[in-house]
PDB file of N, CA and C in Angstrom:
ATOM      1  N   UNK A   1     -22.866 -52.427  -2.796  1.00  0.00           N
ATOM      2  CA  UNK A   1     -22.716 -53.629  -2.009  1.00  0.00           C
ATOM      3  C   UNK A   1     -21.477 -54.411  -2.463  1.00  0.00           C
ATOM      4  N   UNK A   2     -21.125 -54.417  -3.942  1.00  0.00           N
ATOM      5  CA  UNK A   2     -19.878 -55.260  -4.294  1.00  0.00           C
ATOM      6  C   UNK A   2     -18.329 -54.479  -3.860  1.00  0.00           C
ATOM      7  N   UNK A   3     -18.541 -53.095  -3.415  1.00  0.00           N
ATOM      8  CA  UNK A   3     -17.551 -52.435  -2.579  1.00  0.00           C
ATOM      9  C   UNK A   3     -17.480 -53.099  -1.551  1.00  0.00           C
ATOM     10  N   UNK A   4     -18.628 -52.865  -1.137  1.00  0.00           N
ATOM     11  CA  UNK A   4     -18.642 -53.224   0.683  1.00  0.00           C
ATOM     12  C   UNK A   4     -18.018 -54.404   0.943  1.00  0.00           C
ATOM     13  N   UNK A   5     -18.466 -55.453   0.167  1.00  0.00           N
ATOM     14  CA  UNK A   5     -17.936 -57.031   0.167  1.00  0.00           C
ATOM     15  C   UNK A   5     -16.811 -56.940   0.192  1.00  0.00           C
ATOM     16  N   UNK A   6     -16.202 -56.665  -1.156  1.00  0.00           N
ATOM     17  CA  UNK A   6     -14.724 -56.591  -1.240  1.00  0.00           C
ATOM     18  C   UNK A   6     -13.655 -56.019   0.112  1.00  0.00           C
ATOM     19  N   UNK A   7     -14.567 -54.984  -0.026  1.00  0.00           N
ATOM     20  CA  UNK A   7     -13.272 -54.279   1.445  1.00  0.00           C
ATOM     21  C   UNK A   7     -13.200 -54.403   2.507  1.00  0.00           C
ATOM     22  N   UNK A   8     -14.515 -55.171   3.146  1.00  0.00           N
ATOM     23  CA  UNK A   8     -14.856 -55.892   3.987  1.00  0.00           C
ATOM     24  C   UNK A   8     -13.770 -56.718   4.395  1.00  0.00           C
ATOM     25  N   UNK A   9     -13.672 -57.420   3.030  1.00  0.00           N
ATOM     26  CA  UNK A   9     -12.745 -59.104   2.846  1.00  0.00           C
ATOM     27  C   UNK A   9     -11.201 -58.173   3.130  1.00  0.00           C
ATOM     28  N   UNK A  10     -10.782 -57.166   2.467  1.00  0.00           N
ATOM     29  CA  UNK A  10      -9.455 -56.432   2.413  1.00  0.00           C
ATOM     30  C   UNK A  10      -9.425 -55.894   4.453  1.00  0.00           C
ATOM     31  N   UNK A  11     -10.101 -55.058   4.405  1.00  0.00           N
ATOM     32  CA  UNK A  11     -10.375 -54.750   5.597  1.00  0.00           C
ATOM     33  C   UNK A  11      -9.463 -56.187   7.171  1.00  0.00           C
ATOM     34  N   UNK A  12     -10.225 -57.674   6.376  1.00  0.00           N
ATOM     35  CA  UNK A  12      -9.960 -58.461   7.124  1.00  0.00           C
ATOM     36  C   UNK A  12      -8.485 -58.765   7.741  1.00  0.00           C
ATOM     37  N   UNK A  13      -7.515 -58.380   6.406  1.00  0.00           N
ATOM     38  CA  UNK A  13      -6.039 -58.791   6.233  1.00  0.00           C
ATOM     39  C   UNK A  13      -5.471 -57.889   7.331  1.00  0.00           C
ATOM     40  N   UNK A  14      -6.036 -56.657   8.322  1.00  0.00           N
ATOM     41  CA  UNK A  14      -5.402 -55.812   9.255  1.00  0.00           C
ATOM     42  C   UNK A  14      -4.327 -55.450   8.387  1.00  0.00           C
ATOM     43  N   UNK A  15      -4.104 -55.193   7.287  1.00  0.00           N
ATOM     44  CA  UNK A  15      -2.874 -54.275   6.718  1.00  0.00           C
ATOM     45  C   UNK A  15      -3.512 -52.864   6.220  1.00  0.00           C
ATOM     46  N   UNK A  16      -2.878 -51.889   6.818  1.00  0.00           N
ATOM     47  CA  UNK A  16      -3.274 -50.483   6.510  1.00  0.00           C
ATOM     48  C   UNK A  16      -2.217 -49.652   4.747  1.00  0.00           C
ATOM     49  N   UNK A  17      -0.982 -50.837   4.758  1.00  0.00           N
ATOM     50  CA  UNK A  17      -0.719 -50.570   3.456  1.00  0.00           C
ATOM     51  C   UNK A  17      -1.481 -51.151   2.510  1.00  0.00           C
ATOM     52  N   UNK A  18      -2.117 -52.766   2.483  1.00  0.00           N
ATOM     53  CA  UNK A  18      -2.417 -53.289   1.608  1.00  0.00           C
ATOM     54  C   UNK A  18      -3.748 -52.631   0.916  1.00  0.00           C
ATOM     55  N   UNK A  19      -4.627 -52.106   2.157  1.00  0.00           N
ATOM     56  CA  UNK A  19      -6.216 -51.030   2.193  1.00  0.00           C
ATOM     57  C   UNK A  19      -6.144 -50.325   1.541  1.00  0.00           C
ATOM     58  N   UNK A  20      -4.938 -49.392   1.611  1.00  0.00           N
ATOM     59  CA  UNK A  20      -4.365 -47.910   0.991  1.00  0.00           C
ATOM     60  C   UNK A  20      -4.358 -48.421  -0.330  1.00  0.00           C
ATOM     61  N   UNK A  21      -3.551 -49.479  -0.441  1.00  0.00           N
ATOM     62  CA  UNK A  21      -3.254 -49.356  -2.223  1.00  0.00           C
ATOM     63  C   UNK A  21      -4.549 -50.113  -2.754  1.00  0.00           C
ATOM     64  N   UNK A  22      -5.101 -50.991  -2.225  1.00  0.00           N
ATOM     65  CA  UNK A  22      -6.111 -51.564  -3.500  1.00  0.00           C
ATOM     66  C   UNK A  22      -7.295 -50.449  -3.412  1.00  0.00           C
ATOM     67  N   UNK A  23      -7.347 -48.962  -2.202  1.00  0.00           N
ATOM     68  CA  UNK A  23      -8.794 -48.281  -2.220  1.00  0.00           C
ATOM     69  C   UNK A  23      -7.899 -47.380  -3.693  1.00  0.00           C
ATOM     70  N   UNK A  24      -6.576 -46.762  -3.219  1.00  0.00           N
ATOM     71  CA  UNK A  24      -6.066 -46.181  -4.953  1.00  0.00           C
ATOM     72  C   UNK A  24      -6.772 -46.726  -6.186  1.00  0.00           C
ATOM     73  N   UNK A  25      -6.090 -48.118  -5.985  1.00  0.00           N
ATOM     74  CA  UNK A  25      -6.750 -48.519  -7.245  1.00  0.00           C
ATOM     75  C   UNK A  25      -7.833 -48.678  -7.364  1.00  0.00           C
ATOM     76  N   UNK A  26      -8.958 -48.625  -6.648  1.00  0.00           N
ATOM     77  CA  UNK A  26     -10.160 -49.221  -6.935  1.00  0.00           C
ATOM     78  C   UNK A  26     -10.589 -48.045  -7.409  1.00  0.00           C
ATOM     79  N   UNK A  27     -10.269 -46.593  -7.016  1.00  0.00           N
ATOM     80  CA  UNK A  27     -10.306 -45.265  -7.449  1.00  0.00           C
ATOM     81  C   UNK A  27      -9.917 -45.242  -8.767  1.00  0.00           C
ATOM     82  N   UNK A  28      -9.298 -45.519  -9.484  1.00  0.00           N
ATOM     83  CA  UNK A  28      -8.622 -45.503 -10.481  1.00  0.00           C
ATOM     84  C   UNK A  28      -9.290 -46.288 -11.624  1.00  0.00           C
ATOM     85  N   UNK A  29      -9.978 -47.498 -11.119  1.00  0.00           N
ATOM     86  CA  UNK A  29     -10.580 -48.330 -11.977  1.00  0.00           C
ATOM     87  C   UNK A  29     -11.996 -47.983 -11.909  1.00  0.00           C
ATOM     88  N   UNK A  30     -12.895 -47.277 -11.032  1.00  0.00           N
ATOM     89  CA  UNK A  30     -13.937 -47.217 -10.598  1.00  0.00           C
ATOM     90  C   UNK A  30     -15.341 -47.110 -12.192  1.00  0.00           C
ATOM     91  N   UNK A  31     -15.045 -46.412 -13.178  1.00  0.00           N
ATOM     92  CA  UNK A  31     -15.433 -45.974 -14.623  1.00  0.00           C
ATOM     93  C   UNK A  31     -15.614 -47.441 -14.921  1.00  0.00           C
ATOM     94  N   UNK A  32     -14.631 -47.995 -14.925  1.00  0.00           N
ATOM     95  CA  UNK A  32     -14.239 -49.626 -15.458  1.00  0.00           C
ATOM     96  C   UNK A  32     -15.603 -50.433 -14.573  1.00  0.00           C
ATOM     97  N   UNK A  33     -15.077 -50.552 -13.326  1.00  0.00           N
ATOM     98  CA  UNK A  33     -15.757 -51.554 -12.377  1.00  0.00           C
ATOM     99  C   UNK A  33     -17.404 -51.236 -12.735  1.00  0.00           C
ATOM    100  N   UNK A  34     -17.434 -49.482 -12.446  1.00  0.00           N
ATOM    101  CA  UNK A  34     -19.088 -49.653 -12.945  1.00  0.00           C
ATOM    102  C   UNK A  34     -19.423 -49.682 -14.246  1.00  0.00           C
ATOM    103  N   UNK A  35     -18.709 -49.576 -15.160  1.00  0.00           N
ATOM    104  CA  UNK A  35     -19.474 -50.513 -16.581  1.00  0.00           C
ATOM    105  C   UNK A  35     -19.687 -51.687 -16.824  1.00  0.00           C
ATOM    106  N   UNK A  36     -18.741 -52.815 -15.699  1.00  0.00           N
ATOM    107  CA  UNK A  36     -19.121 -54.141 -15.334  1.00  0.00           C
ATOM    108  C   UNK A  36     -20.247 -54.404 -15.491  1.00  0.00           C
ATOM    109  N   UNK A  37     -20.413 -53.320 -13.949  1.00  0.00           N
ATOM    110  CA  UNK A  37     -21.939 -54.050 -12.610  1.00  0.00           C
ATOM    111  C   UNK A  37     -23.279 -53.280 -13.364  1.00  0.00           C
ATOM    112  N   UNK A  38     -22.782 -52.606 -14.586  1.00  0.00           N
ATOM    113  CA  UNK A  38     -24.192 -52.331 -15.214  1.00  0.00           C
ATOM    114  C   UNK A  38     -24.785 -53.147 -15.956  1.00  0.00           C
ATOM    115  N   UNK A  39     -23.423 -53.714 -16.537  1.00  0.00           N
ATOM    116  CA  UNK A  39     -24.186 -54.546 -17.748  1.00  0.00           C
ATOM    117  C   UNK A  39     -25.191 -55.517 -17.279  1.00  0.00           C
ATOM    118  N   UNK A  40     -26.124 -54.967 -17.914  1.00  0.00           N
ATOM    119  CA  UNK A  40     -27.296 -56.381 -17.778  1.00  0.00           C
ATOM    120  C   UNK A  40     -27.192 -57.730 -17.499  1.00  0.00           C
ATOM    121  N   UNK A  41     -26.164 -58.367 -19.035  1.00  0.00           N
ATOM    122  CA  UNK A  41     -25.562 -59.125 -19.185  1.00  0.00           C
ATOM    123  C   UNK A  41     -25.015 -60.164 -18.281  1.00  0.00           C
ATOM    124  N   UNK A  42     -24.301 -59.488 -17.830  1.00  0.00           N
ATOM    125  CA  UNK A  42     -23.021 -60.063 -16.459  1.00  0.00           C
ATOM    126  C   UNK A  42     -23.873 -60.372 -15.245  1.00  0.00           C
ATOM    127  N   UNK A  43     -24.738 -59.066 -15.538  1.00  0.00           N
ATOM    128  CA  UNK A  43     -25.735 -59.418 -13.590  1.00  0.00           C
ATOM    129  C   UNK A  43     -26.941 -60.472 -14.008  1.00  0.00           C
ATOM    130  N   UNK A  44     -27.543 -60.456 -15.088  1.00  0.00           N
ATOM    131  CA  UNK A  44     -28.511 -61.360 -15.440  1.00  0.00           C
ATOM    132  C   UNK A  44     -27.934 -62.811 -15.125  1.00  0.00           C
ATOM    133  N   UNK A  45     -26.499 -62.966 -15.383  1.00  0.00           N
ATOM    134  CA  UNK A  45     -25.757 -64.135 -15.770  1.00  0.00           C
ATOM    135  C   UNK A  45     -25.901 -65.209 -14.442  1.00  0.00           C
ATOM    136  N   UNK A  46     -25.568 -64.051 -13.642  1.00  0.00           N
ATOM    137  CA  UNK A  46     -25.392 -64.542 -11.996  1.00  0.00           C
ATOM    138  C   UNK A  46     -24.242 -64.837 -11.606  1.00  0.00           C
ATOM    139  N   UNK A  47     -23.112 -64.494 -12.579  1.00  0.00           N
ATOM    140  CA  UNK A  47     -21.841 -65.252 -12.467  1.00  0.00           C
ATOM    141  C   UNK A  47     -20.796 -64.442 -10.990  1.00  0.00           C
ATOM    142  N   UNK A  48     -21.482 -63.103 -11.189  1.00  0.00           N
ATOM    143  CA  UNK A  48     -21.017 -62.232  -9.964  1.00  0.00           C
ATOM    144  C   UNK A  48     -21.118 -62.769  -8.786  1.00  0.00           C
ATOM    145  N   UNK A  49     -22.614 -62.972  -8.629  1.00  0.00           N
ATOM    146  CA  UNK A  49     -22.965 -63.337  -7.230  1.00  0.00           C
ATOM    147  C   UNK A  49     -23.048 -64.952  -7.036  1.00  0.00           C
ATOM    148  N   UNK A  50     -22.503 -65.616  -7.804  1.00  0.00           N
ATOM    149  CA  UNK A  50     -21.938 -66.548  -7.276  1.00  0.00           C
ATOM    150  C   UNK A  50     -20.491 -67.099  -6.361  1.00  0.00           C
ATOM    151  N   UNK A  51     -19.736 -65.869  -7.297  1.00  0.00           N
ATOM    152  CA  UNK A  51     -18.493 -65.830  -6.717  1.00  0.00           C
ATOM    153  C   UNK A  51     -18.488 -65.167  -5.240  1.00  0.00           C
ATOM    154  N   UNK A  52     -19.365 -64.355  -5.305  1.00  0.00           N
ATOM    155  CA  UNK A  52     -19.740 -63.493  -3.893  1.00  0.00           C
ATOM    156  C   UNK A  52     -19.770 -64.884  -2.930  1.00  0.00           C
ATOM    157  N   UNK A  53     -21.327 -65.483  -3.638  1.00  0.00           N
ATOM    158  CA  UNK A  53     -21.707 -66.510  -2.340  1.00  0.00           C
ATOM    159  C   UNK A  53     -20.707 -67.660  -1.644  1.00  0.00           C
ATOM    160  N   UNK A  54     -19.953 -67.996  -3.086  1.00  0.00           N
ATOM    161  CA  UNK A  54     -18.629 -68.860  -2.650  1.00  0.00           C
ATOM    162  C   UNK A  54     -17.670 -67.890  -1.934  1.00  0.00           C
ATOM    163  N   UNK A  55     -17.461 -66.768  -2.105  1.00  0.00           N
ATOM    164  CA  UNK A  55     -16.283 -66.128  -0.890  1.00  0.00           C
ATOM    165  C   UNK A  55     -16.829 -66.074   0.422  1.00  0.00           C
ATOM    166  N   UNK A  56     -18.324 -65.725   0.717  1.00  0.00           N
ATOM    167  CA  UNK A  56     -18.680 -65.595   1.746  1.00  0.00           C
ATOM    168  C   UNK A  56     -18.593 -66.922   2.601  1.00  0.00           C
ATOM    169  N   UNK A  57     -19.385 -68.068   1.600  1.00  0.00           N
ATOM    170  CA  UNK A  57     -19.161 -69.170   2.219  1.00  0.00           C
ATOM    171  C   UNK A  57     -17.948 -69.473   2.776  1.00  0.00           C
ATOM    172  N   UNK A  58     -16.680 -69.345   2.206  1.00  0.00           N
ATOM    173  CA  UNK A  58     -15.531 -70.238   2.483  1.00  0.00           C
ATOM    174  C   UNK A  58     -15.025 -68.716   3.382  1.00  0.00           C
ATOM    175  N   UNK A  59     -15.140 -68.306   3.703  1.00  0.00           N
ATOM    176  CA  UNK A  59     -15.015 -66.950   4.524  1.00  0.00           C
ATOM    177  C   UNK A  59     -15.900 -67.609   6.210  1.00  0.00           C
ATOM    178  N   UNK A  60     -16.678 -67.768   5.789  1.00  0.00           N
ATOM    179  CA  UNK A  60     -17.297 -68.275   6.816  1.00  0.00           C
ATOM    180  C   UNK A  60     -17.155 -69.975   7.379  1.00  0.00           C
ATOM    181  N   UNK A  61     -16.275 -70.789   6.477  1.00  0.00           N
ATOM    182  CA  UNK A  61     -15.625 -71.533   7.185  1.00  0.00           C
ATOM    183  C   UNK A  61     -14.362 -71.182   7.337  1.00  0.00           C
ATOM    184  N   UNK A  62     -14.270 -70.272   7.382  1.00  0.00           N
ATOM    185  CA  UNK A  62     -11.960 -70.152   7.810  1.00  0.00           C
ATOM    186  C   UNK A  62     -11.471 -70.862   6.594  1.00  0.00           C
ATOM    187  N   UNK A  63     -11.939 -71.044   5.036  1.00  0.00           N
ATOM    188  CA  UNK A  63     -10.815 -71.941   4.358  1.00  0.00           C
ATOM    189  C   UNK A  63     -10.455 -70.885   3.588  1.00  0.00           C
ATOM    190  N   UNK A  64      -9.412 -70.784   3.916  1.00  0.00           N
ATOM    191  CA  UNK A  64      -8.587 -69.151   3.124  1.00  0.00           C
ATOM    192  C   UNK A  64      -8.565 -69.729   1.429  1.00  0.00           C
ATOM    193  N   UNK A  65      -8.084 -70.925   0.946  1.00  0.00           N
ATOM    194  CA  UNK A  65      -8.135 -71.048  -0.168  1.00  0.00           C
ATOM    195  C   UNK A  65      -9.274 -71.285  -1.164  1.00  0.00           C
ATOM    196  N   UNK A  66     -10.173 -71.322  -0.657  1.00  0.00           N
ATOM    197  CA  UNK A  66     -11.287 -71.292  -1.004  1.00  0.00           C
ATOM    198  C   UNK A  66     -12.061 -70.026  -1.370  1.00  0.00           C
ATOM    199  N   UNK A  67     -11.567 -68.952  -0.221  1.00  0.00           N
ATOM    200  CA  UNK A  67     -11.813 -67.105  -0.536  1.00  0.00           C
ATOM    201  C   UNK A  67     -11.175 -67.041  -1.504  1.00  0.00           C
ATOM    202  N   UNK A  68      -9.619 -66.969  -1.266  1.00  0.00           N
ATOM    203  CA  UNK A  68      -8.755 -66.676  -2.439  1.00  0.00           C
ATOM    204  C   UNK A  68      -9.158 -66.920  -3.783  1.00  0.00           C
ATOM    205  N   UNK A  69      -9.681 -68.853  -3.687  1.00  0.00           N
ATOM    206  CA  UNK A  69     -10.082 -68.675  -5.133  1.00  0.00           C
ATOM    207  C   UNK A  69     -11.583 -68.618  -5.619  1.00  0.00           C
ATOM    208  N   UNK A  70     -12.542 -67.808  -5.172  1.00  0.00           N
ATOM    209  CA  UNK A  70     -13.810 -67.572  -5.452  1.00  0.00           C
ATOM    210  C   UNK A  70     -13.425 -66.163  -5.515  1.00  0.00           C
ATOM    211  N   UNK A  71     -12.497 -65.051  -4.549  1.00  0.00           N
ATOM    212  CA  UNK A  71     -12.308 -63.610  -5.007  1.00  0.00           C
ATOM    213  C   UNK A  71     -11.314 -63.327  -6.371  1.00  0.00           C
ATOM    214  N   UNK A  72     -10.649 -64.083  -6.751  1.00  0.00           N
ATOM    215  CA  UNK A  72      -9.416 -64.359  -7.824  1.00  0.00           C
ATOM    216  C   UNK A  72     -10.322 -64.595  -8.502  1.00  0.00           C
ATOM    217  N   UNK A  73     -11.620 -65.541  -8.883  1.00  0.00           N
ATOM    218  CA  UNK A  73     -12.558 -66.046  -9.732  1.00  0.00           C
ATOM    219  C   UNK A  73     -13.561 -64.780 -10.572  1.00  0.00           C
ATOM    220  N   UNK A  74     -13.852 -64.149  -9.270  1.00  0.00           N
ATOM    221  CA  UNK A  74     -14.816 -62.407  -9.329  1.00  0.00           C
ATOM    222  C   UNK A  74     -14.033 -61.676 -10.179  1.00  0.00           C
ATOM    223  N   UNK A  75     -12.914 -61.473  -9.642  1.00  0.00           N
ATOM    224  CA  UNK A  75     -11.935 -60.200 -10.473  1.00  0.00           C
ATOM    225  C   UNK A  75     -11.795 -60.656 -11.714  1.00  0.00           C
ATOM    226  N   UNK A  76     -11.238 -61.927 -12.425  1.00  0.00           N
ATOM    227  CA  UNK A  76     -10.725 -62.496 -13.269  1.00  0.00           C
ATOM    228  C   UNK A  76     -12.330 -62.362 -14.259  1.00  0.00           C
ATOM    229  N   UNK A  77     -12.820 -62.853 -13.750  1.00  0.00           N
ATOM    230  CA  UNK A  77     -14.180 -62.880 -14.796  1.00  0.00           C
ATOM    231  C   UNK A  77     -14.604 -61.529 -15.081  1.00  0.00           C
ATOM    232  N   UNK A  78     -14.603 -60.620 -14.466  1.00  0.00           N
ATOM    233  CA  UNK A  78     -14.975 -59.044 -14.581  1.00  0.00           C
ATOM    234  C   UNK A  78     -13.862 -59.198 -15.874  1.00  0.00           C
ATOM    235  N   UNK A  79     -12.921 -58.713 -15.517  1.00  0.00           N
ATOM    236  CA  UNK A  79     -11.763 -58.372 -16.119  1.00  0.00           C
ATOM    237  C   UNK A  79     -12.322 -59.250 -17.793  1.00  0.00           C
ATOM    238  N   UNK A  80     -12.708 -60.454 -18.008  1.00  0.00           N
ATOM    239  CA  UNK A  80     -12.419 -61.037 -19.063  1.00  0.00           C
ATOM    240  C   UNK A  80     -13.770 -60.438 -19.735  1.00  0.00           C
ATOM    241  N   UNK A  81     -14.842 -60.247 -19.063  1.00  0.00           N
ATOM    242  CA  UNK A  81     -16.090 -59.587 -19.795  1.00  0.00           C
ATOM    243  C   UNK A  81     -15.656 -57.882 -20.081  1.00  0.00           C
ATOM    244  N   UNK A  82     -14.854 -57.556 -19.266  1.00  0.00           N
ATOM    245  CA  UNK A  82     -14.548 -56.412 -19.826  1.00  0.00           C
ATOM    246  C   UNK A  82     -13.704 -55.830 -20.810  1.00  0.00           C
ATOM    247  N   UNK A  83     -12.775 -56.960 -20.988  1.00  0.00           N
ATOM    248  CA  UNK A  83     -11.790 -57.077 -22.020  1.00  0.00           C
ATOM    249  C   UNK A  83     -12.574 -57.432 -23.370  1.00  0.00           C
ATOM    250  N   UNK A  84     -13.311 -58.718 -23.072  1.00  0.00           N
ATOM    251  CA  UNK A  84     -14.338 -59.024 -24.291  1.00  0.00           C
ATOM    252  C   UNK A  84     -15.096 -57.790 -25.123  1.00  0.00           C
ATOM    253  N   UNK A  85     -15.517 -56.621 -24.289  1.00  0.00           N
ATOM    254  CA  UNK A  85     -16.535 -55.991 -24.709  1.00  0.00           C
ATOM    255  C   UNK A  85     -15.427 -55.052 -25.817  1.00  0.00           C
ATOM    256  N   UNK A  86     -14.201 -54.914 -25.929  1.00  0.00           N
ATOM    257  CA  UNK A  86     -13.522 -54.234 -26.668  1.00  0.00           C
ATOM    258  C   UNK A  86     -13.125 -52.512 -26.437  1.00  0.00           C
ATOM    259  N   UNK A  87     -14.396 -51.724 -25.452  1.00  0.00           N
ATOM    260  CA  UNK A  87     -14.723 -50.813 -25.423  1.00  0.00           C
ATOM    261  C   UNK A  87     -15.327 -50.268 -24.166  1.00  0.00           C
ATOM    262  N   UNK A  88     -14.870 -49.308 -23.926  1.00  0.00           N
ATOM    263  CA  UNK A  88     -15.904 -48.774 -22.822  1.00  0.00           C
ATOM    264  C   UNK A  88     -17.378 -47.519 -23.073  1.00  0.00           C
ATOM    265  N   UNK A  89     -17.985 -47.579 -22.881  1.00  0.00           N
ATOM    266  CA  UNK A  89     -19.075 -46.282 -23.592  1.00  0.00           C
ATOM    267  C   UNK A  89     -18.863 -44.898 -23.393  1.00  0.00           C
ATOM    268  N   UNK A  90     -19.246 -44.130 -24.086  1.00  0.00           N
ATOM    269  CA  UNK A  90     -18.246 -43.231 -24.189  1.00  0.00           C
ATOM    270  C   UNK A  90     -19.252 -41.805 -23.456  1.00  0.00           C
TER     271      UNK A  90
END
């Protein structure tokens, strides 16, 4: 479902280059992304699906800066719990 969301939102921009390169990368990071969405931790936290509910919301009023910064908020926080953990499992 946190695919779907995301590309959903990418999907929206009608760019067939911009699709192409973030599905690469999302390929590329995919090992990463799901050691995120496993951790207990992170999903217990709720911090994910908050950012979800704020993109959807401001998605659903037309305030682009408001997506921008609730999807910038999602990535950034992944990224910093994943950096935190030092390691990926092996």
């Amino acid at each position: 479902m946190n695919k779907q969301l995301h590309f959903s939102v990418y999907a929206a921009s009608k760019s067939a280059v911009l699709c192409s390169l973030i599905e690469t990368l999302w390929l590329q990071v995919g090992p990463v992304i799901n050691f995120d969405l496993s951790s207990s931790e992170r999903i217990a936290s709720g911090v994910a699906q908050e950012h979800h509910a704020e993109l959807v919301t401001a998605l659903i009023a037309r305030d682009a800066s408001a997506a921008k910064a609730a999807l910038a908020a999602d990535i950034e926080d992944s990224a910093k719990f994943i950096l935190a953990t030092g390691s990926l499992p092996e």
